[in-house]
Protein backbone atom coordinates (compact mmCIF):
# COMPACT_ATOMS: atom_id res chain seq x y z
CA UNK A 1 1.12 -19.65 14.50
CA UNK A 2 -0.54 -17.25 16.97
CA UNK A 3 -2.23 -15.24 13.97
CA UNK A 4 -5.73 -13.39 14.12
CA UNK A 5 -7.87 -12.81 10.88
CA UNK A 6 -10.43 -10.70 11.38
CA UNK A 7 -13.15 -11.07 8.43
CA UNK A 8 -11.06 -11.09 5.64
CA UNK A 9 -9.58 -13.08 2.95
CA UNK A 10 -6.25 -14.39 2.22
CA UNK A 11 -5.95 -16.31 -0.86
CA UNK A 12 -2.66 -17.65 -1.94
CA UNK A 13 -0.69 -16.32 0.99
CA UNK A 14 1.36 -16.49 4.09
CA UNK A 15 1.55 -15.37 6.95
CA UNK A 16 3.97 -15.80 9.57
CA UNK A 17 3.65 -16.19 13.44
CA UNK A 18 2.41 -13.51 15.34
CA UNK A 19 0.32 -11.66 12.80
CA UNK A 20 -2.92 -9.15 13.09
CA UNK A 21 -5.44 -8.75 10.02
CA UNK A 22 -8.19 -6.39 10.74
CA UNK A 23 -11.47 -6.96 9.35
CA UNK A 24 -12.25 -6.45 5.99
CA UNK A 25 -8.70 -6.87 4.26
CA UNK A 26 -7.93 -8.58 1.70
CA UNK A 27 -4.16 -10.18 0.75
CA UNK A 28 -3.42 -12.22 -2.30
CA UNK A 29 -0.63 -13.89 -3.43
CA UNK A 30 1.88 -12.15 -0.67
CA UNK A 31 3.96 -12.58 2.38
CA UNK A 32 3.16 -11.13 5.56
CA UNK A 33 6.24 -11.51 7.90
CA UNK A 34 5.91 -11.90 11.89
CA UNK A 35 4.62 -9.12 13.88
CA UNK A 36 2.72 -7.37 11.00
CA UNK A 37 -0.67 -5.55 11.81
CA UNK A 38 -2.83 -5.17 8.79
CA UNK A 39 -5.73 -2.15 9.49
CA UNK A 40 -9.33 -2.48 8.42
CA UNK A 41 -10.41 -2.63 4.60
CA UNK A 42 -6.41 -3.00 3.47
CA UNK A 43 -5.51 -4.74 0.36
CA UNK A 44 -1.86 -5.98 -0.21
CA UNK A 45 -1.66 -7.94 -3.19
CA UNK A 46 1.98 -9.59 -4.46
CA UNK A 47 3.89 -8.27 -2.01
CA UNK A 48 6.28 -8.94 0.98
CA UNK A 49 5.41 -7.24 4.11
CA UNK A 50 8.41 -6.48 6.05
CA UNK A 51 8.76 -7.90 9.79
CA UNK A 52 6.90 -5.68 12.36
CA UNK A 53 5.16 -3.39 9.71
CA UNK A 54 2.10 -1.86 10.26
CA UNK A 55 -0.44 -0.62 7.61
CA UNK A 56 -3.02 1.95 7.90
CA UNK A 57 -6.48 1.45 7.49
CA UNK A 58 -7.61 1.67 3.66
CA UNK A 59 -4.03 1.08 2.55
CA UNK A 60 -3.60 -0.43 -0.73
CA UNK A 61 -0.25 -2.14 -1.26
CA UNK A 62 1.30 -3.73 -4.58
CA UNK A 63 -0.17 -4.81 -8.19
CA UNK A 64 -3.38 -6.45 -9.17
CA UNK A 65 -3.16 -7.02 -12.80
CA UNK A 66 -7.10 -6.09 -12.41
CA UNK A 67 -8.58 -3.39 -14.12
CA UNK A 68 -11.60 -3.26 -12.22
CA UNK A 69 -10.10 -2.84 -8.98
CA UNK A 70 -7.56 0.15 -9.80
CA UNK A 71 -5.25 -0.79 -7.38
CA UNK A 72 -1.63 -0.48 -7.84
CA UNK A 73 -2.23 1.72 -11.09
CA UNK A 74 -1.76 5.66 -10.91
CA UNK A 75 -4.70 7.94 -10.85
């Protein structure tokens, strides 16, 4: 309820009321509580997003399992 996607994709997700995603994210297989703002080009993958929590631009949050996309995995 009363959510805004900008260009992205959520796959596998929800989100709950009140919520911002910025173009260009993408969120897989996670929660995104009320009151979250997600900035441009995020990914958040298998995770919870607290209530109110805001993420920077370019921010890459939790574990892909992919090997391709090196997120989540040390550099």
């Amino acid at each position: 309820k009363d959510c805004c996607v900008s260009g992205s994709v959520i796959t596998s997700s929800t989100l709950e009321k009140n919520v911002y995603i910025s173009a260009f994210c993408e969120v897989c297989d996670s929660r995104i509580s009320e009151e979250c703002i997600l900035g441009g080009s995020c990914k958040i993958f298998n995770t919870n997003v607290s209530k109110g929590t805001k993420v920077s631009p370019n921010s890459v949050i939790g574990d892909t399992n992919d090997s391709d996309s090196g997120a989540g995995q040390s550099r």
